[in-house]
Structures are given as C-alpha cells and as structure tokens.
Protein backbone atom coordinates (compact mmCIF):
# COMPACT_ATOMS: atom_id res chain seq x y z
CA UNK A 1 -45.79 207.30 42.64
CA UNK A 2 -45.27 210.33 44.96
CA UNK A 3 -48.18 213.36 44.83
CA UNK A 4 -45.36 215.55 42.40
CA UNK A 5 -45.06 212.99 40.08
CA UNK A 6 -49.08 212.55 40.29
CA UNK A 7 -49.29 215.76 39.95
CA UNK A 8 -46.89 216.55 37.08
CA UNK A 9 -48.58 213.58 35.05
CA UNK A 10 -52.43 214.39 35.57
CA UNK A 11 -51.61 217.94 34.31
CA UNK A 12 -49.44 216.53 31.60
CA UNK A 13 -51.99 214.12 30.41
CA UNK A 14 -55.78 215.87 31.12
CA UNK A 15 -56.79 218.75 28.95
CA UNK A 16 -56.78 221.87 31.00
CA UNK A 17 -58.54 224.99 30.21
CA UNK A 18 -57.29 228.39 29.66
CA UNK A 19 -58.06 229.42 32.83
CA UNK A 20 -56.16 226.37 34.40
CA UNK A 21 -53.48 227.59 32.47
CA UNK A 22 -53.94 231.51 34.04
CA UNK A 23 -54.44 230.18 37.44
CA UNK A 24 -51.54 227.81 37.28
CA UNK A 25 -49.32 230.69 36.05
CA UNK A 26 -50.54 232.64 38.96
CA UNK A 27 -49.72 230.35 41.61
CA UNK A 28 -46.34 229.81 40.33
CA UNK A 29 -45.53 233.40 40.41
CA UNK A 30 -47.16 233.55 43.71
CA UNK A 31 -44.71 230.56 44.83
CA UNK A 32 -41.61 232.43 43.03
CA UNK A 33 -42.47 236.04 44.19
CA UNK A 34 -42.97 234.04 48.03
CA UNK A 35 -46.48 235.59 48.87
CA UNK A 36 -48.33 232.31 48.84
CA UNK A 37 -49.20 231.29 51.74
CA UNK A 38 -48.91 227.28 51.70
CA UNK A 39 -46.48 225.23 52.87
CA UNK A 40 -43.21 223.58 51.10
CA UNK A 41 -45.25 220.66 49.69
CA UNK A 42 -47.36 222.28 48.42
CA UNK A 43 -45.15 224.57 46.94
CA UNK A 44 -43.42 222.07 45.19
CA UNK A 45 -46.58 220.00 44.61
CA UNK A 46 -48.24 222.98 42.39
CA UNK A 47 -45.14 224.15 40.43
CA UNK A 48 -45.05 220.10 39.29
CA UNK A 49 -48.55 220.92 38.14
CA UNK A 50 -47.09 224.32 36.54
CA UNK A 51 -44.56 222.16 34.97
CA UNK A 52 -46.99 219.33 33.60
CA UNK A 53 -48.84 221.74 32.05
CA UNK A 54 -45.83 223.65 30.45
CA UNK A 55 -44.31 220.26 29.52
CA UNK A 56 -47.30 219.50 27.52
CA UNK A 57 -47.27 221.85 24.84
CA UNK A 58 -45.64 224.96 24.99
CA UNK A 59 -48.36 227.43 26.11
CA UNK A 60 -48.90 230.31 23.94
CA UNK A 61 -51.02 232.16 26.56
CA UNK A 62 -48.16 234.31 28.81
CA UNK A 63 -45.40 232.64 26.77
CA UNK A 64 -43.03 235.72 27.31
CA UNK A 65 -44.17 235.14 31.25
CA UNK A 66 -43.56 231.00 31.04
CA UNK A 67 -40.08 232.35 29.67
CA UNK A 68 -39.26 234.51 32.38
CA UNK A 69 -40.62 231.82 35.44
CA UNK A 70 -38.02 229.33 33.14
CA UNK A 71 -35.00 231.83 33.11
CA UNK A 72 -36.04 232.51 37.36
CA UNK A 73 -36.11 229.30 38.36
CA UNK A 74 -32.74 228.32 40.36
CA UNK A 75 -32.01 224.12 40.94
CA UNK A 76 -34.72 224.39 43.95
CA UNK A 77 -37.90 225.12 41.75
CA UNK A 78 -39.89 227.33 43.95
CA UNK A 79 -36.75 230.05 44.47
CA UNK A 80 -35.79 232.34 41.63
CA UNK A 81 -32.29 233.68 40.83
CA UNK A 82 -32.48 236.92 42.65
CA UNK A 83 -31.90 239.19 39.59
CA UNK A 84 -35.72 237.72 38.75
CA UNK A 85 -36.88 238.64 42.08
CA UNK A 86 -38.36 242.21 41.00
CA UNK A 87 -39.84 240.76 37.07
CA UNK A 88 -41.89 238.01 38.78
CA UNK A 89 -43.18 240.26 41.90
CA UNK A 90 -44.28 243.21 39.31
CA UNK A 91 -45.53 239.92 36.56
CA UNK A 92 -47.40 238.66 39.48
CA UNK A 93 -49.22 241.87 40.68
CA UNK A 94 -50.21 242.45 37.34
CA UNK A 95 -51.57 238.96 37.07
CA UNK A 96 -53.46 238.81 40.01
CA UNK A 97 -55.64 242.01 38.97
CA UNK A 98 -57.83 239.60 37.73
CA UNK A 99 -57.82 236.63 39.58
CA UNK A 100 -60.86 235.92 41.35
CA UNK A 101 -60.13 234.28 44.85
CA UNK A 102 -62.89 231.75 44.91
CA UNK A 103 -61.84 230.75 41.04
CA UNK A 104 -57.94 230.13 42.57
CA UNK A 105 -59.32 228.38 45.40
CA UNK A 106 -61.47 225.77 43.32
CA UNK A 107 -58.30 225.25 41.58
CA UNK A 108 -55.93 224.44 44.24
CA UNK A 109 -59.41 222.19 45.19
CA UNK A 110 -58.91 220.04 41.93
CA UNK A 111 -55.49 219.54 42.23
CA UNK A 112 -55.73 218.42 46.03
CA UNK A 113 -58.79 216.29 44.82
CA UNK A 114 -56.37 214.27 42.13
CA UNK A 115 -54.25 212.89 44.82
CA UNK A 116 -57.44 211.50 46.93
C-alpha cells in the first residue's frame, strides 16, 4: 500500500477529534489556496487524509466549507477550478485566525508518524 492510500485509510478508520477535523480542513485550504509550504507529496499525502476523514462520515463541522473544497477541487486534487480561487483564499484566512502553529505542526507530526 502506498503512504496516500495509508493515509486515506488510517483517517478513514481511527476516530479523529474535532480539532483533527479543523486542522485537516485547514491544511487543505492551505494546499488549495497554494500557501503551504510542503512539497507535492505531501500535498497529495494530506488532502488523502482530508479525504479519509470526509469519506467517513460527512462532517457537520464546516460542512458549507467541505462543500466548497468539493465544488474547488479540479481532477488534480490539490488545484481548484479557478473561479474557487478567491472563496478558499478568503475561507482559509478566516480559518487560520485561530490556528495555533505548534497545534498544526503536531498534526502534520501524527500523520508523518502513521507511515513509520
């Protein structure tokens, strides 16, 4: 099994907390809105996490943003349709008031972790 597909079935599979929910959201916009600074693999790896967890259950937390990452996303996953581009740069800003750095970092630490 390749590290998406590990990925996409440890977050489809393990509970995960609200805030595993928030942080996942974030990243994805971060990914969408191209201000994260990672590289393509990781790019992809995460939004198969964001996608594992959305696959799960559909997530009443953000739904309205879940829908609007879902209408964005284009056949490559981690580009959105460019009428999107300006919704998921303004969704992420907003989102990211509150997002503690050292919280976001000890999640992208978990998911690394799962493919050890």
């Amino acid at each position: 099994m390749d590290d998406m597909s590990t990925a996409y079935e440890w977050a489809k599979t393990n509970e995960i907390s609200e805030q595993e929910v928030q942080y996942a959201t974030i990243l994805a916009l971060k990914i969408l809105d191209d201000s994260c600074k990672m590289d393509l693999d990781n790019y992809n790896l995460f939004m198969a996490v964001y996608d594992g967890i959305n696959d799960k259950v559909p997530c009443p937390l953000n739904k309205k943003v879940h829908e609007i990452i879902e209408l964005s996303r284009c056949d490559d996953p981690i580009i959105p349709k460019d009428e999107y581009k300006d919704i998921i740069h303004n969704l992420r800003v907003t989102m990211m008031k509150d997002m503690e750095k050292s919280v976001m970092k000890a999640y992208k630490q978990t998911i690394w972790n799962i493919l050890e």
